[in-house]
C-alpha atoms as a PDB file:
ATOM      1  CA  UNK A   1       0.000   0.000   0.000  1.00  0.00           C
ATOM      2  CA  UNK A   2       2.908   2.312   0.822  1.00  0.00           C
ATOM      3  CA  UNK A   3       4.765   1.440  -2.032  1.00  0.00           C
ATOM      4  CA  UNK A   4       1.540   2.152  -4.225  1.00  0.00           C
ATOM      5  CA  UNK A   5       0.830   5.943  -2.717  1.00  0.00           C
ATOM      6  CA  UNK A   6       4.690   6.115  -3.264  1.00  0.00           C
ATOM      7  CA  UNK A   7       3.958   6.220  -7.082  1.00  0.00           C
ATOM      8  CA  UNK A   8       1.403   8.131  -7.359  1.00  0.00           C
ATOM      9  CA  UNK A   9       2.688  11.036  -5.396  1.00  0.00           C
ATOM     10  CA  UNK A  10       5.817  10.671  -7.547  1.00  0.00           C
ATOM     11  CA  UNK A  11       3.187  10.126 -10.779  1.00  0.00           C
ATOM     12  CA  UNK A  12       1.934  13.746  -9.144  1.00  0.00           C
ATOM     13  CA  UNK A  13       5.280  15.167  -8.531  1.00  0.00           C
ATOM     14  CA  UNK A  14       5.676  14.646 -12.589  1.00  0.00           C
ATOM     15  CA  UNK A  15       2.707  16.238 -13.883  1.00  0.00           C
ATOM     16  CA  UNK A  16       2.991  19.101 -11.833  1.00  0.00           C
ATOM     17  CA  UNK A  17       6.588  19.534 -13.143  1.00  0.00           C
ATOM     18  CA  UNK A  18       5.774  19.194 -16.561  1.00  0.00           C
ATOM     19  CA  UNK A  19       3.106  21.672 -16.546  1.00  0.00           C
ATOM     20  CA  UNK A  20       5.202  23.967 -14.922  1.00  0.00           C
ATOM     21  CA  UNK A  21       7.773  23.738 -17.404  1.00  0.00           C
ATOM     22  CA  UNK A  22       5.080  23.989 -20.047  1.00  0.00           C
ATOM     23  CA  UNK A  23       4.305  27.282 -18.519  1.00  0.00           C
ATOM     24  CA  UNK A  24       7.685  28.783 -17.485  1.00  0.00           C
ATOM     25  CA  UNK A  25       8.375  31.455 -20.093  1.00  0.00           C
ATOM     26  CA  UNK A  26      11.721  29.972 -20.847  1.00  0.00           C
ATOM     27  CA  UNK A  27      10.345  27.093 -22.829  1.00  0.00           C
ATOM     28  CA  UNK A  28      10.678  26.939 -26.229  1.00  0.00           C
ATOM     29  CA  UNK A  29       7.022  26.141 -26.726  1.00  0.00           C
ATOM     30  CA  UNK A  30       6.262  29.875 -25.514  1.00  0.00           C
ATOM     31  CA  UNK A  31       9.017  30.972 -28.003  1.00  0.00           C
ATOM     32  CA  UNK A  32       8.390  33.204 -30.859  1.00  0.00           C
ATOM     33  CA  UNK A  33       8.721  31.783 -34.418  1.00  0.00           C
ATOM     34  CA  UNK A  34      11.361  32.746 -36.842  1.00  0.00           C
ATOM     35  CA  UNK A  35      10.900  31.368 -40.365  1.00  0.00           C
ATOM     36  CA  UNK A  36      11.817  31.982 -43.996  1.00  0.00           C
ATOM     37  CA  UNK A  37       9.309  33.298 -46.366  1.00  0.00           C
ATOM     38  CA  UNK A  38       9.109  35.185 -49.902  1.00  0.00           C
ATOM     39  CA  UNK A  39       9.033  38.157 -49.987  1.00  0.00           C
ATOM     40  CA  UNK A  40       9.495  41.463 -52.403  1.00  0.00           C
ATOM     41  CA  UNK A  41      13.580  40.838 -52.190  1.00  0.00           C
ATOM     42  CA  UNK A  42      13.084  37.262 -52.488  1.00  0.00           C
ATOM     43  CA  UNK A  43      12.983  34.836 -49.432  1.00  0.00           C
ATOM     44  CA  UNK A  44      14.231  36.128 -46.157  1.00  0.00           C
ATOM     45  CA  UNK A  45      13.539  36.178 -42.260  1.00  0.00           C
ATOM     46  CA  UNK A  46       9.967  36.111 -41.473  1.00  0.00           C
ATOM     47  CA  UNK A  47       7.686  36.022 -38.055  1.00  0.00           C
ATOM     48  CA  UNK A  48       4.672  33.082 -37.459  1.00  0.00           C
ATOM     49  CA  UNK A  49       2.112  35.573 -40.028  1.00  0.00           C
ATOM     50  CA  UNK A  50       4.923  36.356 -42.557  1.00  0.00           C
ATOM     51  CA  UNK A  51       6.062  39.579 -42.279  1.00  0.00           C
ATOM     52  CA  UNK A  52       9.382  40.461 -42.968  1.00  0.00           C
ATOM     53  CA  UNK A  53      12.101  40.811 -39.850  1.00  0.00           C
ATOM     54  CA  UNK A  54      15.098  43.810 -40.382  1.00  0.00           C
ATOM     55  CA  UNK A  55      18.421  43.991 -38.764  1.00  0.00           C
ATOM     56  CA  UNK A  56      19.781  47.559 -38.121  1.00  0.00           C
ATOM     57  CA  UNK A  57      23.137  49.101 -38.988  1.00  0.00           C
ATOM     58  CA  UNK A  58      23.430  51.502 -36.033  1.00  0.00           C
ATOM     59  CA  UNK A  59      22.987  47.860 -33.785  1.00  0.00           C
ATOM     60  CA  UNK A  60      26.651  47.595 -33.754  1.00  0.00           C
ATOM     61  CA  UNK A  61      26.892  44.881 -31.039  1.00  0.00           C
ATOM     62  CA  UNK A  62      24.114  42.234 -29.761  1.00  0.00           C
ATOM     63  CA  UNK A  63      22.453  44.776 -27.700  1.00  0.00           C
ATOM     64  CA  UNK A  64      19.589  46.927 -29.506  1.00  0.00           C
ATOM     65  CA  UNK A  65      19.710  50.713 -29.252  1.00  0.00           C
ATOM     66  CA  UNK A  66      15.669  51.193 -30.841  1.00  0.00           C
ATOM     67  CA  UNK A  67      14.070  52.563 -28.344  1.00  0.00           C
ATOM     68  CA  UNK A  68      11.239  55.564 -27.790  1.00  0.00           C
ATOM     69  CA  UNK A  69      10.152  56.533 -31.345  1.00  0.00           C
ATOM     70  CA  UNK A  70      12.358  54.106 -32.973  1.00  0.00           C
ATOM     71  CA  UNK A  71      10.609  51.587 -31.445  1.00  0.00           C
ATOM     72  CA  UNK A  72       7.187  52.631 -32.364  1.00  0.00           C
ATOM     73  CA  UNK A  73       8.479  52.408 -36.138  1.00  0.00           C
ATOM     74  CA  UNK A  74      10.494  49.367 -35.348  1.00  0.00           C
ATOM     75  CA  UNK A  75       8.813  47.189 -32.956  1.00  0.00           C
ATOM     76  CA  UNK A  76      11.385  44.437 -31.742  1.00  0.00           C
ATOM     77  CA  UNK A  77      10.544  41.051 -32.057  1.00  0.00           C
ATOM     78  CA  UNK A  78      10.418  40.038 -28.456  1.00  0.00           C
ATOM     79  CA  UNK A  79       9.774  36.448 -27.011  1.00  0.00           C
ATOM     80  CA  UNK A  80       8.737  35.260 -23.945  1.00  0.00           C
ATOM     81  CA  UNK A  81      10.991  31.676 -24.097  1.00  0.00           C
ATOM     82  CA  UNK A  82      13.458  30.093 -26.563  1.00  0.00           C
ATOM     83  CA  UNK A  83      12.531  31.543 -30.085  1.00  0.00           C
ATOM     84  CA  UNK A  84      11.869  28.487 -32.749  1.00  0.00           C
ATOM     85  CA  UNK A  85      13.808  27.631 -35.868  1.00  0.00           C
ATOM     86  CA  UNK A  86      11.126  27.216 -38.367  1.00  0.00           C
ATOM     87  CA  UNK A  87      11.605  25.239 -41.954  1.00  0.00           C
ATOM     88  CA  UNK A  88      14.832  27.390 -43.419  1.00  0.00           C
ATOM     89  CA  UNK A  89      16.198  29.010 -40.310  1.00  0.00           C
ATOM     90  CA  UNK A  90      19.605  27.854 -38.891  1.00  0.00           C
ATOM     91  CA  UNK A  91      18.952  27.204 -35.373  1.00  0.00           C
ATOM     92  CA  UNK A  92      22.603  27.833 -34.562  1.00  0.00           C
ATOM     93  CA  UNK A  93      22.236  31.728 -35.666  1.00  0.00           C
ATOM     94  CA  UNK A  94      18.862  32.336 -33.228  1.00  0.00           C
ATOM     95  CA  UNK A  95      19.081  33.816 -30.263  1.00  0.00           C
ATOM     96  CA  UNK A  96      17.767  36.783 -27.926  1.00  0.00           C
ATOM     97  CA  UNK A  97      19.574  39.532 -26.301  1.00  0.00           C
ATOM     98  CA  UNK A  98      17.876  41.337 -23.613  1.00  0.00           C
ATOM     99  CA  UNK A  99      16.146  45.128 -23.699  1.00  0.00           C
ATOM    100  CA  UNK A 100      16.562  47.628 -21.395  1.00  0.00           C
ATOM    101  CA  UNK A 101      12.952  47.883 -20.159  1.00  0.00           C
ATOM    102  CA  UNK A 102      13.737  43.801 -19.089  1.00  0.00           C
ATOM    103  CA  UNK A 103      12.129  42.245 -22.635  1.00  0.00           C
ATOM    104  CA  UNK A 104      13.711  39.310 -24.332  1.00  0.00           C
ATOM    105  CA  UNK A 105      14.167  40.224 -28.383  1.00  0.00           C
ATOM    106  CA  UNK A 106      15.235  37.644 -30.890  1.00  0.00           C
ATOM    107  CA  UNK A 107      18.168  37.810 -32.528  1.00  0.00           C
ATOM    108  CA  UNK A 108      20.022  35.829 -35.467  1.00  0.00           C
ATOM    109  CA  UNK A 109      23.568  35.828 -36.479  1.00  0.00           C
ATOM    110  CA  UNK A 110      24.045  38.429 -33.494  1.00  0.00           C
ATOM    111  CA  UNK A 111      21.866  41.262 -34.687  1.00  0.00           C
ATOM    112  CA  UNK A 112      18.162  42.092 -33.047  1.00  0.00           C
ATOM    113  CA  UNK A 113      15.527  41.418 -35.376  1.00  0.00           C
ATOM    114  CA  UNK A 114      12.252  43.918 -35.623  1.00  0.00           C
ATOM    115  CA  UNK A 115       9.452  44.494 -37.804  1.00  0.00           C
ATOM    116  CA  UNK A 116       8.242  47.435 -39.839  1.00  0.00           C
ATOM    117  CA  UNK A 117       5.229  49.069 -38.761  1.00  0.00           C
ATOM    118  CA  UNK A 118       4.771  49.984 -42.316  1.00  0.00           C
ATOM    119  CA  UNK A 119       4.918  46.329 -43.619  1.00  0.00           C
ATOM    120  CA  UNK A 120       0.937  46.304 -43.982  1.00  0.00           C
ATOM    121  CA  UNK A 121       0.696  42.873 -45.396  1.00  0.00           C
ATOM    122  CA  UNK A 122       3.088  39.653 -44.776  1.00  0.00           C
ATOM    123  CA  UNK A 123       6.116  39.974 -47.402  1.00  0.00           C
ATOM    124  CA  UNK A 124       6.105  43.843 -48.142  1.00  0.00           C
ATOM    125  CA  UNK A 125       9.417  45.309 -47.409  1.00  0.00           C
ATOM    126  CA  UNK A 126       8.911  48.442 -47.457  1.00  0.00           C
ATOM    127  CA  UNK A 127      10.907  49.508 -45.007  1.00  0.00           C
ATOM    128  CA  UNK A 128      14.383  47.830 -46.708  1.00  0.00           C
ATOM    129  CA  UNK A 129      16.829  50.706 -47.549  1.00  0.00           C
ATOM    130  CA  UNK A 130      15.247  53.427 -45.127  1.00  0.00           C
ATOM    131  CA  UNK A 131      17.908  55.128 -42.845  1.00  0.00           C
ATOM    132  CA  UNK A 132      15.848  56.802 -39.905  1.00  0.00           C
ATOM    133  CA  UNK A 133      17.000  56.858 -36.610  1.00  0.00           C
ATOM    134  CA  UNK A 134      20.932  56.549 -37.387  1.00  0.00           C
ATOM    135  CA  UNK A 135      21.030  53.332 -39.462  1.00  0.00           C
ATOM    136  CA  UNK A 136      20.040  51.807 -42.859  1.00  0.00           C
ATOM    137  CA  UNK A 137      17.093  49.128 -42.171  1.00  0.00           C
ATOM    138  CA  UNK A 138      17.584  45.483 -44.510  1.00  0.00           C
ATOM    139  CA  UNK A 139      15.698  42.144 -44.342  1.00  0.00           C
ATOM    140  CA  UNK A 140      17.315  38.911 -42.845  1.00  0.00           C
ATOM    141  CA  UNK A 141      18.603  36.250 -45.515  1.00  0.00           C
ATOM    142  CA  UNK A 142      18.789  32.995 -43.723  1.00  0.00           C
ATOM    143  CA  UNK A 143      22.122  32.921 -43.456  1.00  0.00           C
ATOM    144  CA  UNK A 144      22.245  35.837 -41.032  1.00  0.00           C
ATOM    145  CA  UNK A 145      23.025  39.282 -43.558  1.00  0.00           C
ATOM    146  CA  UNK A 146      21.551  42.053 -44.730  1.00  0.00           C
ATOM    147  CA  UNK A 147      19.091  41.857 -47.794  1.00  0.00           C
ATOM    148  CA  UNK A 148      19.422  44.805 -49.983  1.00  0.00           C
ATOM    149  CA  UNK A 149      17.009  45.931 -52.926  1.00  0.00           C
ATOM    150  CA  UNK A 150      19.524  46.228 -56.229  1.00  0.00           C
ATOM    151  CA  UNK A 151      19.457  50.114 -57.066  1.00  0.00           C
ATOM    152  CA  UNK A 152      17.363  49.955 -60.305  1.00  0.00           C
ATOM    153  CA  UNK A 153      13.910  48.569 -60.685  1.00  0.00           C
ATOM    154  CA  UNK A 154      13.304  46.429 -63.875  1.00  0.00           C
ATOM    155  CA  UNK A 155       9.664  45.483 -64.990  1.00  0.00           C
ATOM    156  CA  UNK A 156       7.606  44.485 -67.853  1.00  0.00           C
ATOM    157  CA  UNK A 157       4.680  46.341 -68.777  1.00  0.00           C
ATOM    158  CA  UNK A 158       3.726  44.603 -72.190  1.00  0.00           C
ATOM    159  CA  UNK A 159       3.121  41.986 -72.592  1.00  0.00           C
ATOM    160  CA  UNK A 160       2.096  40.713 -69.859  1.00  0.00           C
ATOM    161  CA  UNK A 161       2.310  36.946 -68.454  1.00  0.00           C
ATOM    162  CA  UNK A 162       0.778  34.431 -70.533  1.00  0.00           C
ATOM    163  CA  UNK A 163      -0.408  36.659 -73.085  1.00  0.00           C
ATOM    164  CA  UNK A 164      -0.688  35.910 -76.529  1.00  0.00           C
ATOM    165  CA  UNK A 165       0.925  38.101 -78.427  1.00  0.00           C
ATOM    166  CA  UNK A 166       1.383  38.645 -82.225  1.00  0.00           C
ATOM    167  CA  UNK A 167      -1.941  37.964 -83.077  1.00  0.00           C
ATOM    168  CA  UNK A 168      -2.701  39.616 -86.872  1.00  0.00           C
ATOM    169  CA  UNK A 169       1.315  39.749 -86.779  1.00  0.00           C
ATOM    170  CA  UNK A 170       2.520  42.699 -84.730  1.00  0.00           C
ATOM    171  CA  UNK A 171       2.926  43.202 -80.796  1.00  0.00           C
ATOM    172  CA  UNK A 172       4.927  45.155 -78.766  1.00  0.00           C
ATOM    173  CA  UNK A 173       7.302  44.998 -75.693  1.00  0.00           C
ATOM    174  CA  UNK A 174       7.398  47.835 -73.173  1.00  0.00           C
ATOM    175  CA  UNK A 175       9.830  47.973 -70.336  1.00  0.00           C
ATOM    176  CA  UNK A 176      10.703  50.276 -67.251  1.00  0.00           C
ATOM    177  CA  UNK A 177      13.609  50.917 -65.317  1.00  0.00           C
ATOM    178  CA  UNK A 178      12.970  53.203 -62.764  1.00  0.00           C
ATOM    179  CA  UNK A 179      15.434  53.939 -59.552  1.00  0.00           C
ATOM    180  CA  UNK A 180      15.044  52.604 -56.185  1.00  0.00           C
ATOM    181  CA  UNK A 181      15.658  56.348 -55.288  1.00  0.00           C
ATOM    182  CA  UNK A 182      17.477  59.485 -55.629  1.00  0.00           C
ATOM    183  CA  UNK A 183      20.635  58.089 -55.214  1.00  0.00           C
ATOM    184  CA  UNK A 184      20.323  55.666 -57.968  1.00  0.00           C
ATOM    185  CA  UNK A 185      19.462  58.292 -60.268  1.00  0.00           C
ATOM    186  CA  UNK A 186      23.114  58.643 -61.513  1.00  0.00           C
ATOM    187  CA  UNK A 187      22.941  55.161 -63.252  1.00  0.00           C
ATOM    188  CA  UNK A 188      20.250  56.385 -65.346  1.00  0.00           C
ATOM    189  CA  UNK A 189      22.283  59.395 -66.424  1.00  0.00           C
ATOM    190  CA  UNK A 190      23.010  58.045 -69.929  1.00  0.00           C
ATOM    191  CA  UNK A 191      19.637  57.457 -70.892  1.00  0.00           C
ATOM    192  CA  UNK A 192      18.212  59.983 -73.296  1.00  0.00           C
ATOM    193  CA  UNK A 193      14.312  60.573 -74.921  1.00  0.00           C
ATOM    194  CA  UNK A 194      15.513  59.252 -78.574  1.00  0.00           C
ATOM    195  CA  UNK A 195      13.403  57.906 -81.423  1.00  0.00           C
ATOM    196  CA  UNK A 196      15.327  54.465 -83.316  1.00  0.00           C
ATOM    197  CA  UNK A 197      14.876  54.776 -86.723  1.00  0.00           C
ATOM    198  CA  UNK A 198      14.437  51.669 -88.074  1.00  0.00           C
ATOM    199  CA  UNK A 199      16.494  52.534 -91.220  1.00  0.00           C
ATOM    200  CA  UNK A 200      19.351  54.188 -89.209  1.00  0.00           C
ATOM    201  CA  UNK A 201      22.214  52.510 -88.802  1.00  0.00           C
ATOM    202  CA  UNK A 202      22.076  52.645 -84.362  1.00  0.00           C
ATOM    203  CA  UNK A 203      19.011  50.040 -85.378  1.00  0.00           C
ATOM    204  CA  UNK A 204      20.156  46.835 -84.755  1.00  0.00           C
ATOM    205  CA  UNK A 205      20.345  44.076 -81.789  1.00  0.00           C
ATOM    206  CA  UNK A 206      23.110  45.303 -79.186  1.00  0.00           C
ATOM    207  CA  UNK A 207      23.279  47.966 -76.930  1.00  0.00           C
ATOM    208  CA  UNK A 208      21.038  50.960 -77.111  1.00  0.00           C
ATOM    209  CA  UNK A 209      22.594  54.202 -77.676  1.00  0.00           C
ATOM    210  CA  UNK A 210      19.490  56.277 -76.106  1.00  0.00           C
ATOM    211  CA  UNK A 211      19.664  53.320 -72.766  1.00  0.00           C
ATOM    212  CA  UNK A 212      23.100  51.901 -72.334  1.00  0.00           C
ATOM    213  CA  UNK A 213      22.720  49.667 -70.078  1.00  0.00           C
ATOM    214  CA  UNK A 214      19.100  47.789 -70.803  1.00  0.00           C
ATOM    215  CA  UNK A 215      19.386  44.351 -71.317  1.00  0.00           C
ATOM    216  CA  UNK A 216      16.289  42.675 -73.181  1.00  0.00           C
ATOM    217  CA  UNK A 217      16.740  38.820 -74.039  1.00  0.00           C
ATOM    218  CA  UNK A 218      13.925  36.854 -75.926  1.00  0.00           C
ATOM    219  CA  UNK A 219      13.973  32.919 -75.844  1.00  0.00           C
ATOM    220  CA  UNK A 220      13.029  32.941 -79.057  1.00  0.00           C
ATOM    221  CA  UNK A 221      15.732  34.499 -80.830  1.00  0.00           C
ATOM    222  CA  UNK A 222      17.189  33.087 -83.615  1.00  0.00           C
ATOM    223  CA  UNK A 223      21.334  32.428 -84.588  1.00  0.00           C
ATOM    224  CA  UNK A 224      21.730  34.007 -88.487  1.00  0.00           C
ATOM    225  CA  UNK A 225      25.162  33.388 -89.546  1.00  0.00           C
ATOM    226  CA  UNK A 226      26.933  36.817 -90.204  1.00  0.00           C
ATOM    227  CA  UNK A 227      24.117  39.124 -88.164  1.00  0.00           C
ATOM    228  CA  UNK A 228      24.317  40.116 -84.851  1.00  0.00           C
ATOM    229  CA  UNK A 229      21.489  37.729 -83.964  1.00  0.00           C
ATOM    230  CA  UNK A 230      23.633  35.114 -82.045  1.00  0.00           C
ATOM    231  CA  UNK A 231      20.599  33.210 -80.572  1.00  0.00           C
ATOM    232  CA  UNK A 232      18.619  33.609 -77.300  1.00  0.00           C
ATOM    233  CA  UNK A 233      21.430  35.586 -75.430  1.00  0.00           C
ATOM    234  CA  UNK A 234      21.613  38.217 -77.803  1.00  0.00           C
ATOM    235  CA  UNK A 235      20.754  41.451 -76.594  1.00  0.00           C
ATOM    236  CA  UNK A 236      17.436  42.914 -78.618  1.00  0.00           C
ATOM    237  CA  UNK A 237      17.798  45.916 -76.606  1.00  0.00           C
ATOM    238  CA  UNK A 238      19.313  48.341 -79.950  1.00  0.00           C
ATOM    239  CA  UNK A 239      15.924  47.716 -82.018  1.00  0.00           C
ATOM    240  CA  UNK A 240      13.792  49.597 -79.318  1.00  0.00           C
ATOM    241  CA  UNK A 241      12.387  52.453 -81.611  1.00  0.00           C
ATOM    242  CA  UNK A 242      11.225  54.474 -78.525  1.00  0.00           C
ATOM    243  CA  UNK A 243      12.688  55.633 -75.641  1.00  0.00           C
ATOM    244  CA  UNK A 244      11.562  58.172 -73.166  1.00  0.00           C
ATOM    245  CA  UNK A 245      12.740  59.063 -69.678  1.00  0.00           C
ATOM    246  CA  UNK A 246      10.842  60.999 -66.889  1.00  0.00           C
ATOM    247  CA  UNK A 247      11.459  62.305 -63.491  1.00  0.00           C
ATOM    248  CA  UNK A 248       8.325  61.824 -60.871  1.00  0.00           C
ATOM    249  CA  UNK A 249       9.066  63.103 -56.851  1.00  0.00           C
ATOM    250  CA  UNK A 250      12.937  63.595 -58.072  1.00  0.00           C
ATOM    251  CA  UNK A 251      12.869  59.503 -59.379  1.00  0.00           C
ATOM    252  CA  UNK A 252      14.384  58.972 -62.832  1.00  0.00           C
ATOM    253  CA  UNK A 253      12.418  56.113 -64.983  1.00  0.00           C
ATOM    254  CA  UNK A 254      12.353  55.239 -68.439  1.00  0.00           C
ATOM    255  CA  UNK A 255      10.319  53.486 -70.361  1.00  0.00           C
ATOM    256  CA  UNK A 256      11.721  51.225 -73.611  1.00  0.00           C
ATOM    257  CA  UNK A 257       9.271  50.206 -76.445  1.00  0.00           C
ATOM    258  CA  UNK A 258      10.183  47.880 -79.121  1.00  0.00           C
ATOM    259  CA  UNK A 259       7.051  47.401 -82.063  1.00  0.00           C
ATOM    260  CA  UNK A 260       7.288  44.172 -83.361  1.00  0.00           C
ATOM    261  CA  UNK A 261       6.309  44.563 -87.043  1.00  0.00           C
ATOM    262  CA  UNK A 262       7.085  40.886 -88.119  1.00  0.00           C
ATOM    263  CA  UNK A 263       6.208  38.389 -85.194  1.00  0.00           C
ATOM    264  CA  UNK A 264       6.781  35.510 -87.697  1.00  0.00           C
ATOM    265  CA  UNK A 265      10.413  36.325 -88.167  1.00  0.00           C
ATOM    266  CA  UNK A 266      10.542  34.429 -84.386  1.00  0.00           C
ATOM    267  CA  UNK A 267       9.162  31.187 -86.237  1.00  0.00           C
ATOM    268  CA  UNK A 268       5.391  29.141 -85.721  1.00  0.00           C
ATOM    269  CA  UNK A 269       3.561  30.437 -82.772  1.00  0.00           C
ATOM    270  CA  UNK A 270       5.597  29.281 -79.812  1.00  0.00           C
ATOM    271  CA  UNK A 271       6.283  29.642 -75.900  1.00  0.00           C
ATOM    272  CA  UNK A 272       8.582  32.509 -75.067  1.00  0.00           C
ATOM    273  CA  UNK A 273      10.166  34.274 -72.819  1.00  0.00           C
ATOM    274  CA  UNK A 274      11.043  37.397 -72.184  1.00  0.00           C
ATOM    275  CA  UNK A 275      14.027  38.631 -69.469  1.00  0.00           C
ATOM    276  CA  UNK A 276      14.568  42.235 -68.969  1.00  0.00           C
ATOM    277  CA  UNK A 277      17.796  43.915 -66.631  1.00  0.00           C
ATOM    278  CA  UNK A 278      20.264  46.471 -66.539  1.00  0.00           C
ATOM    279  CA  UNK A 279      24.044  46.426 -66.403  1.00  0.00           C
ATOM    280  CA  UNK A 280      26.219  49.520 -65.268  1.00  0.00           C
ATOM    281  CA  UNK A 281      27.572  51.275 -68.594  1.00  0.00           C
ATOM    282  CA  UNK A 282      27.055  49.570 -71.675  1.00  0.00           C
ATOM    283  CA  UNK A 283      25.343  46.467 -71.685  1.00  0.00           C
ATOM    284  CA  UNK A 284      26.948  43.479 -74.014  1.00  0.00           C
ATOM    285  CA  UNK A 285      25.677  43.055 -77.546  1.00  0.00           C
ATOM    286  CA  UNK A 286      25.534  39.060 -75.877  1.00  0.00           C
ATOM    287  CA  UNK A 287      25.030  37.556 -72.900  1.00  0.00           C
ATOM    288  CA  UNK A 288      27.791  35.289 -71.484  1.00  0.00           C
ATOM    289  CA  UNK A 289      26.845  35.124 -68.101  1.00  0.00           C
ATOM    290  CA  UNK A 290      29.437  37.410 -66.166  1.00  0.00           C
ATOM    291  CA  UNK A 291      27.229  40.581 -66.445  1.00  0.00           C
ATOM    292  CA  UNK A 292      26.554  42.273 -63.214  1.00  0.00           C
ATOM    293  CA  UNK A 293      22.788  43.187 -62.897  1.00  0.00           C
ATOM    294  CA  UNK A 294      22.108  46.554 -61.160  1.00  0.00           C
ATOM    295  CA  UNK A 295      18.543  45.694 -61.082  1.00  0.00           C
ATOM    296  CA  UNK A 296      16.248  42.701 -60.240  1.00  0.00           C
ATOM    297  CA  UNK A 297      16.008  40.300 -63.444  1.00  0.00           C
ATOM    298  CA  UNK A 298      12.970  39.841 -64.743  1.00  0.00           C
ATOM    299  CA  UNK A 299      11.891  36.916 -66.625  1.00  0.00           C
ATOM    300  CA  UNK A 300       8.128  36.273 -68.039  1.00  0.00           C
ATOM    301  CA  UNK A 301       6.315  33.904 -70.413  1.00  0.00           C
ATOM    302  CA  UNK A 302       4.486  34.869 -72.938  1.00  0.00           C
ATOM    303  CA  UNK A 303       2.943  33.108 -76.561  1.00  0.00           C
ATOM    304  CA  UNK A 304       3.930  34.353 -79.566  1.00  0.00           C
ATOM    305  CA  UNK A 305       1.176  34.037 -82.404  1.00  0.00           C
ATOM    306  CA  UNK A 306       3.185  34.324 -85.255  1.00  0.00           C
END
């Protein structure tokens, strides 16, 4: 009998330990989640509802220094146990270092992490590249460094994805480069408003006189033995016709059209695609592979209905 009410005040003794330690706030099942996620720089550190976590230059040690107003804008990620390594996160690089006011904020690779009270929506990054309070703000990649947005901004505005284009034998490609901001202007210095005669002799695939450094690659492309069309990695950027460039809020952008007059000349109607960046100077007349993007690349698929 004794040794019977010996077990089951030790059975007891157990359940009321484990639900202690289920409780005690330095269990990792209390501990806030760190995972990676996409976002609009590509996949990077990301809280339990997927909004993006930032690391801050002026941080120069483990301890944070965001505090009062920063912290309104900057909310630290704080947990209340051993933060969790979610799918993609090296458990090795997360930790916490303590605040001030006595909170626990996570940290990985030895920098605080905090969200953006600006990031409305999980993956928006809109606060990458913004210096208040001291320090430039970047996303996490999972291996524990800063994320930064390339200083151009490429995109595709015709045609767009899984169109079909060509129909009655003409379409046309429009692209944009526009600068992440002011300070990115200066790689957009060489472009010029200039219309491409398609009987001059700047009209041809290469380089662009009026946009230097665009880079426009079809999939489609041909190789013609003595032209300059060398296949898909030949750049189609030199038989843009059009090319304009505006300023909006001090931002440089331009804008690239290319008419197609003869969408046969890429062969029976076909999957393509299209892949847009820019290079610093003058881009290559074709690809090899070593170019240096200053921009996101931008690829998209499209049907040609030659």
């Amino acid at each position: 009998m004794r040794f019977t009410r010996t077990l089951i005040t030790a059975a007891l003794l157990c359940a009321v330990t484990a639900a202690l330690a289920a409780a005690s706030p330095g269990s990792s099942s209390s501990g806030a989640v760190v995972k990676v996620g996409s976002t609009g720089l590509g996949r990077a550190l990301v809280n339990a509802q997927g909004k993006t976590l930032y690391m801050w230059a002026h941080d120069r040690g483990r301890a944070s220094t965001c505090y009062g107003d920063c912290a309104k804008y900057w909310p630290a990620v704080l947990t209340t146990g051993r933060p969790i390594a979610a799918a993609g996160v090296n458990a090795a690089l997360l930790g916490t270092t303590k605040r001030s006011d006595g909170g626990l904020q996570v940290s990985y690779n030895g920098h605080p992490l905090y969200t953006f009270a600006g990031d409305a929506s999980p993956g928006q990054t809109t606060g990458e590249g913004l210096t208040g309070f001291g320090g430039r703000w970047d996303p996490v990649s999972a291996n524990g460094y800063p994320i930064q947005a390339p200083p151009l901004v490429a995109s595709i505005i015709s045609p767009a994805a899984g169109a079909n284009a060509g129909i009655g034998g003409l379409f046309s490609v429009n692209v944009k480069l526009a600068a992440l901001n002011s300070n990115s202007n200066g790689l957009l210095s060489g472009y010029t408003p200039a219309f491409n005669d398609p009987n001059a002799p700047t009209f041809h695939p290469g380089p662009n006189a009026a946009a230097p450094g665009l880079v426009v690659l079809l999939s489609t492309t041909p190789t013609v033995a003595g032209t300059p069309l060398q296949g898909p990695n030949t750049n189609l950027a030199g038989v843009f016709q059009i090319n304009d460039v505006t300023s909006s809020n001090g931002i440089t952008n331009t804008i690239n059209s290319w008419i197609v007059t003869k969408a046969g000349f890429f062969g029976k109607a076909q999957q393509a695609t299209l892949t847009v960046y820019a290079v610093k100077g003058t881009a290559p007349a074709v690809v090899d592979g070593s170019e240096k993007p200053v921009s996101n690349v931008v690829r998209e698929k499209f049907t040609i209905a030659a």
